[in-house]
Structure formats: structure tokens, C-alpha cells
N, C-alpha and C. Protein backbone atom coordinates (compact mmCIF):
# COMPACT_ATOMS: atom_id res chain seq x y z
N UNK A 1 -2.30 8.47 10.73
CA UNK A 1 -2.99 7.37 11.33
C UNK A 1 -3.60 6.55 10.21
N UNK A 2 -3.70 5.47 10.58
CA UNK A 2 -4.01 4.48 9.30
C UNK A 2 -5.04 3.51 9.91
N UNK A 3 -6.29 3.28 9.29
CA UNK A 3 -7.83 2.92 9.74
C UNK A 3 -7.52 1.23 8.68
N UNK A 4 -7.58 0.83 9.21
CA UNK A 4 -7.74 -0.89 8.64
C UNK A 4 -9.23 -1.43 8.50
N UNK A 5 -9.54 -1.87 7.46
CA UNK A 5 -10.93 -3.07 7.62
C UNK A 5 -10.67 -4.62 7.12
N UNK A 6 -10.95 -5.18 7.50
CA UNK A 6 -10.63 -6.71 7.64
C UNK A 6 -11.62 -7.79 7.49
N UNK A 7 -11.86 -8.76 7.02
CA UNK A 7 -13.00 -9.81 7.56
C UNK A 7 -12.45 -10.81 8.04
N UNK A 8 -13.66 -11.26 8.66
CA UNK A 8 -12.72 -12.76 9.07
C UNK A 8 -13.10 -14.26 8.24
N UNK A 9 -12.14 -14.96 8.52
CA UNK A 9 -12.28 -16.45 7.86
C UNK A 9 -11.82 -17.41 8.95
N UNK A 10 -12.49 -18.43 8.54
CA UNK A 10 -12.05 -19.48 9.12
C UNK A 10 -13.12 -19.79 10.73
N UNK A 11 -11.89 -20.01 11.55
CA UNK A 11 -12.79 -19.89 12.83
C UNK A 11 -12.09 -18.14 13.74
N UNK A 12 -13.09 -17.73 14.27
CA UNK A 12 -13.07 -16.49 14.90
C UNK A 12 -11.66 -17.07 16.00
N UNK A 13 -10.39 -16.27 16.29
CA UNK A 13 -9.67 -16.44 17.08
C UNK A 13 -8.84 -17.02 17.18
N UNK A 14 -9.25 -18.29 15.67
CA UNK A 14 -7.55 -19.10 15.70
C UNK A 14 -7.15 -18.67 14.25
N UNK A 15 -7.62 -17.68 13.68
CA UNK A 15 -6.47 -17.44 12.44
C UNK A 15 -6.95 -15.95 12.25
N UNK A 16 -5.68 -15.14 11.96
CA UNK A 16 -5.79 -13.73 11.63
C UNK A 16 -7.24 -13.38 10.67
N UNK A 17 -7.19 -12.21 10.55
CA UNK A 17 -8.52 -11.73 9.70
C UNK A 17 -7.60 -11.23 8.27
N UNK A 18 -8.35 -11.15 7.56
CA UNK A 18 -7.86 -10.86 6.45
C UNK A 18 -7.90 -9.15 5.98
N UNK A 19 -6.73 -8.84 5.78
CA UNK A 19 -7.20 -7.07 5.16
C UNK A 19 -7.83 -6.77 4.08
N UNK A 20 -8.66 -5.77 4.38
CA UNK A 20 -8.84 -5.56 3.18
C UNK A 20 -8.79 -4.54 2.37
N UNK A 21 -8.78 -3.10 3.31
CA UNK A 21 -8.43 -2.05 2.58
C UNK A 21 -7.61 -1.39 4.03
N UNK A 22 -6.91 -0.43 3.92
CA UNK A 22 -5.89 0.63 4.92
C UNK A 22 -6.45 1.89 4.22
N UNK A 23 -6.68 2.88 5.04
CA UNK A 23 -7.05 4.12 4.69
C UNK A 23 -5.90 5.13 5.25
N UNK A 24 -5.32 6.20 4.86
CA UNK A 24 -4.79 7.02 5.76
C UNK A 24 -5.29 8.11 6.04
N UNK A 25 -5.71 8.48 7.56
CA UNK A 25 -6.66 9.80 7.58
C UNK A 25 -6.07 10.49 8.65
N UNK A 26 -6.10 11.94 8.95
CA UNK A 26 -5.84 12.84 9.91
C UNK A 26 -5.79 12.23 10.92
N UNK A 27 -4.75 12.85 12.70
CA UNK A 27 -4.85 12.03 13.76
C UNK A 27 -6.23 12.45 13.87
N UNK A 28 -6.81 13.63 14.27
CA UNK A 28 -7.97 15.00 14.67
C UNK A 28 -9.12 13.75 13.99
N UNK A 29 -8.95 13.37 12.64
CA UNK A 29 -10.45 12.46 12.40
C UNK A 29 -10.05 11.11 12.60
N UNK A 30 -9.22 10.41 13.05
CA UNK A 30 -8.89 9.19 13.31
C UNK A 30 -9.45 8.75 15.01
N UNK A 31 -9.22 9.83 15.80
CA UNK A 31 -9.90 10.46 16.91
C UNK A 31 -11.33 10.72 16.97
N UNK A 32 -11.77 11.11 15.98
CA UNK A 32 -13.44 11.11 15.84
C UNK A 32 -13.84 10.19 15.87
N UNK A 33 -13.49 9.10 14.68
CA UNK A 33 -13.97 7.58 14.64
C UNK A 33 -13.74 6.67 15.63
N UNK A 34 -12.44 7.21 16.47
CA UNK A 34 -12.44 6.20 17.40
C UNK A 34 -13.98 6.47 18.73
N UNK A 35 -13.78 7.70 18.93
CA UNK A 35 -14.90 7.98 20.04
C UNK A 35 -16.32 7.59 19.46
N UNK A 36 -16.23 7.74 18.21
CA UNK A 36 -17.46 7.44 17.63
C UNK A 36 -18.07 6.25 17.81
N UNK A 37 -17.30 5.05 17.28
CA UNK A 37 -17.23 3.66 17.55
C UNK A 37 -17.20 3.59 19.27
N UNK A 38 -16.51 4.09 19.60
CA UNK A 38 -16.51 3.93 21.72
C UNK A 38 -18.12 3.91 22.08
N UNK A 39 -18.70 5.48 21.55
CA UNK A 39 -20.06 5.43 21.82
C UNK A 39 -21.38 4.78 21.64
N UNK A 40 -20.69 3.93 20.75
CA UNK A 40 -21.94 2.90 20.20
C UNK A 40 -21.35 1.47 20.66
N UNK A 41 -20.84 1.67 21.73
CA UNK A 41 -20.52 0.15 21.99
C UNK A 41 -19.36 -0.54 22.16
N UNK A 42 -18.64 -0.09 21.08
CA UNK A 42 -17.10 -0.71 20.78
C UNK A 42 -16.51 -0.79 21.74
N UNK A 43 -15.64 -1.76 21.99
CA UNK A 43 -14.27 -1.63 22.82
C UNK A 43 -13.22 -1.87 22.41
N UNK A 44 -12.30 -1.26 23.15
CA UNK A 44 -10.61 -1.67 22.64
C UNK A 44 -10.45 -3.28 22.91
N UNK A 45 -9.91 -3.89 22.28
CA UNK A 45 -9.33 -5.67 22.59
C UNK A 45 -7.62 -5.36 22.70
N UNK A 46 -7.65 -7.02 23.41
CA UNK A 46 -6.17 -7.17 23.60
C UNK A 46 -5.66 -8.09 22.00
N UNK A 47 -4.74 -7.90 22.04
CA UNK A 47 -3.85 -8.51 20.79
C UNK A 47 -4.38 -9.64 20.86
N UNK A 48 -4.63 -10.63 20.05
CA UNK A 48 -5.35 -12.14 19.93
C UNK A 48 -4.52 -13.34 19.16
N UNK A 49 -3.33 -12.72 17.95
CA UNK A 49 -2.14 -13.83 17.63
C UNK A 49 -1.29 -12.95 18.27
N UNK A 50 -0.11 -13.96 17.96
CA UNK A 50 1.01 -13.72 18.25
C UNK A 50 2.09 -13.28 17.46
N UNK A 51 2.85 -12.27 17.49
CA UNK A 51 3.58 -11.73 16.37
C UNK A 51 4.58 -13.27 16.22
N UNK A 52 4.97 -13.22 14.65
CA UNK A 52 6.24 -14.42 14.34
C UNK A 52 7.53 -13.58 14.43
């Protein structure tokens, strides 16, 4: 499983975010962070561009 961080530029929603680092970590702790993030709030989103 591979954990992405990103920022954004520009205006929020009309242009991709930028990467900035990819991590690769266990499914078992990729699974932690996700519930982790769930519990404080987070939610899943729908896709926002469009693949070319």
C-alpha cells in the first residue's frame, strides 16, 4: 500500500494537488492510518479531476 502527501496550488478543485512524497507501508498499518484519520474526522472523497 502506498500513503501519498500532496499540497495544493492554485485554486482548491480546479487543478490537481501536487505530490510530494509516496511512502510504502504494510496493508495491517496502512489500515491503522486509515481508521485513524476516519476517527478524527476524515472522510473518504469522490475522485475530483478527470483521468486524461
Amino acid at each position: 500500500m502506498f500513503v501519498d502527501t500532496g499540497k495544493i496550488v492554485g485554486v482548491l478543485e480546479k487543478e490537481p494537488l501536487v505530490m510530494i512524497t509516496t511512502v510504502s507501508v504494510d496493508i495491517d498499518i496502512a489500515r491503522e492510518i486509515y481508521e485513524r484519520l476516519i476517527s478524527q474526522g476524515w472522510s473518504k472523497t469522490e475522485e475530483v479531476w478527470k483521468k486524461k
